[in-house]
Protein backbone atom coordinates (compact mmCIF):
# COMPACT_ATOMS: atom_id res chain seq x y z
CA UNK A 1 6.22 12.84 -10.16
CA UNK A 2 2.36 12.12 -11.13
CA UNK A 3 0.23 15.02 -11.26
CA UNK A 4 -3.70 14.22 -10.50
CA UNK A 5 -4.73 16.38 -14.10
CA UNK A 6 -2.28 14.66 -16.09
CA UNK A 7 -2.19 11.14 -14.41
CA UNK A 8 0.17 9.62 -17.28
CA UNK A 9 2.90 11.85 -16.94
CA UNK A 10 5.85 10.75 -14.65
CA UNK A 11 9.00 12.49 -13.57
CA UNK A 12 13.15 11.35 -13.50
CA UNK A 13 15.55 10.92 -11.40
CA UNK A 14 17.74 13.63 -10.03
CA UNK A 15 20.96 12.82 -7.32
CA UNK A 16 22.77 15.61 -5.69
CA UNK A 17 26.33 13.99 -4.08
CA UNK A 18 28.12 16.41 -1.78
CA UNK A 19 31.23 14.42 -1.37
CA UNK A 20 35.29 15.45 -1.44
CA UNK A 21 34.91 19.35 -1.78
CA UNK A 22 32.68 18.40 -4.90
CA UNK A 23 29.17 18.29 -5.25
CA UNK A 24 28.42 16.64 -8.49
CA UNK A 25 24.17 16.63 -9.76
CA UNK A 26 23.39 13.86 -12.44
CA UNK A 27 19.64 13.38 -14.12
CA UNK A 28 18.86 10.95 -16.28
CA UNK A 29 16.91 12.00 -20.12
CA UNK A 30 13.49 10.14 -20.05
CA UNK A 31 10.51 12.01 -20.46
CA UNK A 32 7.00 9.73 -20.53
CA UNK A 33 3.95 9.67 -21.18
CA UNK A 34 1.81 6.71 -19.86
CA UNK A 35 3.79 3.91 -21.59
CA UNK A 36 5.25 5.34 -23.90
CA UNK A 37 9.01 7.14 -23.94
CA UNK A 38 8.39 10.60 -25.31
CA UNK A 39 11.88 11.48 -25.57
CA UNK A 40 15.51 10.05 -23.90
CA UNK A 41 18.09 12.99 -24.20
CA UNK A 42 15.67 15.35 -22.36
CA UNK A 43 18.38 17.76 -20.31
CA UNK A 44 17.25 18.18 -16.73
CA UNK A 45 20.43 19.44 -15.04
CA UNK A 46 21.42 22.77 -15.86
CA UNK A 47 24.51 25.57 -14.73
CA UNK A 48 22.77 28.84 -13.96
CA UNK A 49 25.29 31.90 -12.93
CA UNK A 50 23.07 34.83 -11.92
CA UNK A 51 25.61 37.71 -11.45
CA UNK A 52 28.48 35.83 -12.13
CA UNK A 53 28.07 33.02 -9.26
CA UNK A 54 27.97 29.14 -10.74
CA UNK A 55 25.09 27.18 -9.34
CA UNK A 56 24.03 23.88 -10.45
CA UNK A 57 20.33 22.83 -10.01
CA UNK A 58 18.39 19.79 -11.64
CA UNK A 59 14.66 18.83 -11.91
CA UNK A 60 12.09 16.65 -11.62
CA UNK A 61 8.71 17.43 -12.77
CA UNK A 62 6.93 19.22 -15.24
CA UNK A 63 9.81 20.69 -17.63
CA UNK A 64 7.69 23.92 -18.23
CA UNK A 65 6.98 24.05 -14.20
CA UNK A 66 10.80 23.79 -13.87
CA UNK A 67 12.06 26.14 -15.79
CA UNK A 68 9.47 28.85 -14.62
CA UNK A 69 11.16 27.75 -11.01
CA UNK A 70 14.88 28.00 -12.44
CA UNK A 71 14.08 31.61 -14.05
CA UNK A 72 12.49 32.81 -10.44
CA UNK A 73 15.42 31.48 -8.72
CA UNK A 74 17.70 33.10 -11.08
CA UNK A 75 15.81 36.41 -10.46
CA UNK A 76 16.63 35.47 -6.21
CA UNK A 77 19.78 34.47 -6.25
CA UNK A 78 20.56 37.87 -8.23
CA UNK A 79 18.59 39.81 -5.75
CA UNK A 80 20.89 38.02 -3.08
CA UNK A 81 24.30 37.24 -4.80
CA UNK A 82 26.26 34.72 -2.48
CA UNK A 83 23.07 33.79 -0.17
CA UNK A 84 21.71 30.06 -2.18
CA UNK A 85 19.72 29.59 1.70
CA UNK A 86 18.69 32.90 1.17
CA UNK A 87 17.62 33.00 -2.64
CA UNK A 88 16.16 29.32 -1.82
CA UNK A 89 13.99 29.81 0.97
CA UNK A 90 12.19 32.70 -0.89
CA UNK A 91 11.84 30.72 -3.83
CA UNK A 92 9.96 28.28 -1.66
CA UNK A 93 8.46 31.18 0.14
CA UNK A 94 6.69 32.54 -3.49
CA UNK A 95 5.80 29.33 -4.60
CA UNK A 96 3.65 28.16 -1.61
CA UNK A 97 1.84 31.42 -1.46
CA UNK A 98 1.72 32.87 -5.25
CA UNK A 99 -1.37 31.41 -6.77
CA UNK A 100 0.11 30.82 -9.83
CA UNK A 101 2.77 29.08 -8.82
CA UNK A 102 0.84 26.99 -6.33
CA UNK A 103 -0.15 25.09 -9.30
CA UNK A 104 3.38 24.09 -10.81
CA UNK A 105 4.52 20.73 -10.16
CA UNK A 106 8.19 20.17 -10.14
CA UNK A 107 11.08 19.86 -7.57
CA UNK A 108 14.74 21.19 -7.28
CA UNK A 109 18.20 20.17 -6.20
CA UNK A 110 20.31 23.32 -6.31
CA UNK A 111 23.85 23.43 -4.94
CA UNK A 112 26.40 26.39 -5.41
CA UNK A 113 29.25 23.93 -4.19
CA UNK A 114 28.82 24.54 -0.22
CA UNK A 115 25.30 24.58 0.36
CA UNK A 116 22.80 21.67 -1.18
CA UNK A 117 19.01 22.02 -1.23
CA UNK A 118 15.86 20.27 -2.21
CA UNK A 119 13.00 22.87 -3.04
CA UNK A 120 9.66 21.77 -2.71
CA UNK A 121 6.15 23.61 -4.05
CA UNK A 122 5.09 22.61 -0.43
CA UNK A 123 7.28 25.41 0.86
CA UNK A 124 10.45 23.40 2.27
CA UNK A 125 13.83 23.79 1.59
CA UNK A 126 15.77 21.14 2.77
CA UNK A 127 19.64 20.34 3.13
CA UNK A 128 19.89 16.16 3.08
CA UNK A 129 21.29 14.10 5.83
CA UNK A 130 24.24 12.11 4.45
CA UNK A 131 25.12 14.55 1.70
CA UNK A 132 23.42 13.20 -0.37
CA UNK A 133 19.85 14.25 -2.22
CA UNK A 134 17.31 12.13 -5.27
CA UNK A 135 14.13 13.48 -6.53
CA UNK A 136 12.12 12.32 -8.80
CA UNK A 137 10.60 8.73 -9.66
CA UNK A 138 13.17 6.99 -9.32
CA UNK A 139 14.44 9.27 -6.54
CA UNK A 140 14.45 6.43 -3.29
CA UNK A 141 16.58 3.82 -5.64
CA UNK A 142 19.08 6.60 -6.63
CA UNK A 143 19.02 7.62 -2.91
CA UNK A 144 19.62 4.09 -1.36
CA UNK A 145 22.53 2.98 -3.93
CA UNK A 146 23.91 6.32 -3.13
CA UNK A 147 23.92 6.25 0.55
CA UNK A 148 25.72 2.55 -0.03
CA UNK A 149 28.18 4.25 -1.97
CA UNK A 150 28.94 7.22 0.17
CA UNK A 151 31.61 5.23 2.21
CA UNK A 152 33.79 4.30 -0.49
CA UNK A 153 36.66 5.97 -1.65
CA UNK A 154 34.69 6.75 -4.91
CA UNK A 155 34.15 10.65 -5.38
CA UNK A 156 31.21 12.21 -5.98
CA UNK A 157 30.93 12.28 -9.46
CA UNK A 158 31.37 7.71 -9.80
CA UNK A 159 28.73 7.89 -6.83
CA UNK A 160 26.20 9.77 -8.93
CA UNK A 161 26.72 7.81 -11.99
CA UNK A 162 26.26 4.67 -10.04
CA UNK A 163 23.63 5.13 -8.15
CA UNK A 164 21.80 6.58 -11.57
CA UNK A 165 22.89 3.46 -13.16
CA UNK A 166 21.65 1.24 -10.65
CA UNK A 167 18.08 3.27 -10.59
CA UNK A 168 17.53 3.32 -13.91
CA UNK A 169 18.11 -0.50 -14.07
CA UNK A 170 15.26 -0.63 -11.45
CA UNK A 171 12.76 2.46 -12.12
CA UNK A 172 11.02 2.29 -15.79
CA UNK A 173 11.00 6.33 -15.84
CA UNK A 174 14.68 6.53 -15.95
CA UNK A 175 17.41 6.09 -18.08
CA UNK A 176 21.09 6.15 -18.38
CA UNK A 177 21.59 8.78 -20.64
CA UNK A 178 23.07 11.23 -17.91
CA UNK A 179 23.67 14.83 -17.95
CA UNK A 180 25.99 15.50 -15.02
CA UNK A 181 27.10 18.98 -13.52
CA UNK A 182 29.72 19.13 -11.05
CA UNK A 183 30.88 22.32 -9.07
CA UNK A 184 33.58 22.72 -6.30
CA UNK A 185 33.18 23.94 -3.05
């Protein structure tokens, strides 16, 4: 993700696979600047469990915009334990309206093992087609080796890995130093 005041910087790559009763998130550990790889263990999925519930979100973006996102969506989903839709759509709600937050540049895919969402600044919350969800820079490579993969008898978790393998073989912002979260339905 390139932001117009910081033209250098560039984003990840982020898969959500809903397959099996499992929905397994994977995100790669490049952060750069320009050229240059700032850092390649950077964690960009995380387990959040507001009042005891396990939800598993990663992102793409500004790492300082994301977890100002993460700690809002914390604050929803314990306003609304049990309700992701819920917590997510007023997450996306705050963040197209709140002038501060207008300004953050990042996006989410958040799952609590039934329900998986992309959350945009631009106010939408979306739940894929196919089961199957990428952000990030290399986002559409993950996406398409994923959707490939889908009809195998692989499970979730070998989907995400693959398709992040095959994107960051193809997308110079990623790499394959994954961290993966997985979380049952």
């Amino acid at each position: 993700m390139a932001s117009e005041e910081f033209p250098g910087w560039h984003g990840t790559t982020i898969i959500g696979v809903r397959k099996g009763g499992q929905v397994v998130i994977a995100g790669d550990g490049q952060v750069s600047l320009g050229q240059t790889v700032i850092k390649g263990t950077a964690r960009k999925v995380r387990r959040l469990s507001p009042g005891g519930q396990d939800v598993i979100c990663g992102f793409a973006g500004s790492t300082a915009d994301a977890f100002t996102l993460l700690e809002r969506l914390e604050k929803k989903l314990e306003a609304t334990p049990g309700q992701l839709a819920r917590a997510s759509v007023e997450l996306a709600k705050d963040w197209r309206t709140d002038k501060y937050l207008q300004k953050l540049e990042a996006m989410l895919i958040v799952s609590d093992g039934s329900e998986l969402f992309v959350i945009t600044g631009a106010g939408d919350v979306l739940e894929p087609e196919h089961d199957i969800a990428a952000i990030g820079s290399g986002g559409n490579f993950a996406l398409a080796a994923g959707r490939a993969l889908m009809d195998t008898k692989k499970d979730a978790e070998t989907i995400a890995r693959e398709a992040m393998a095959i994107a960051a073989d193809i997308c110079v912002y990623t790499n394959g130093k994954l961290t993966v979260e997985a979380i049952k339905a």
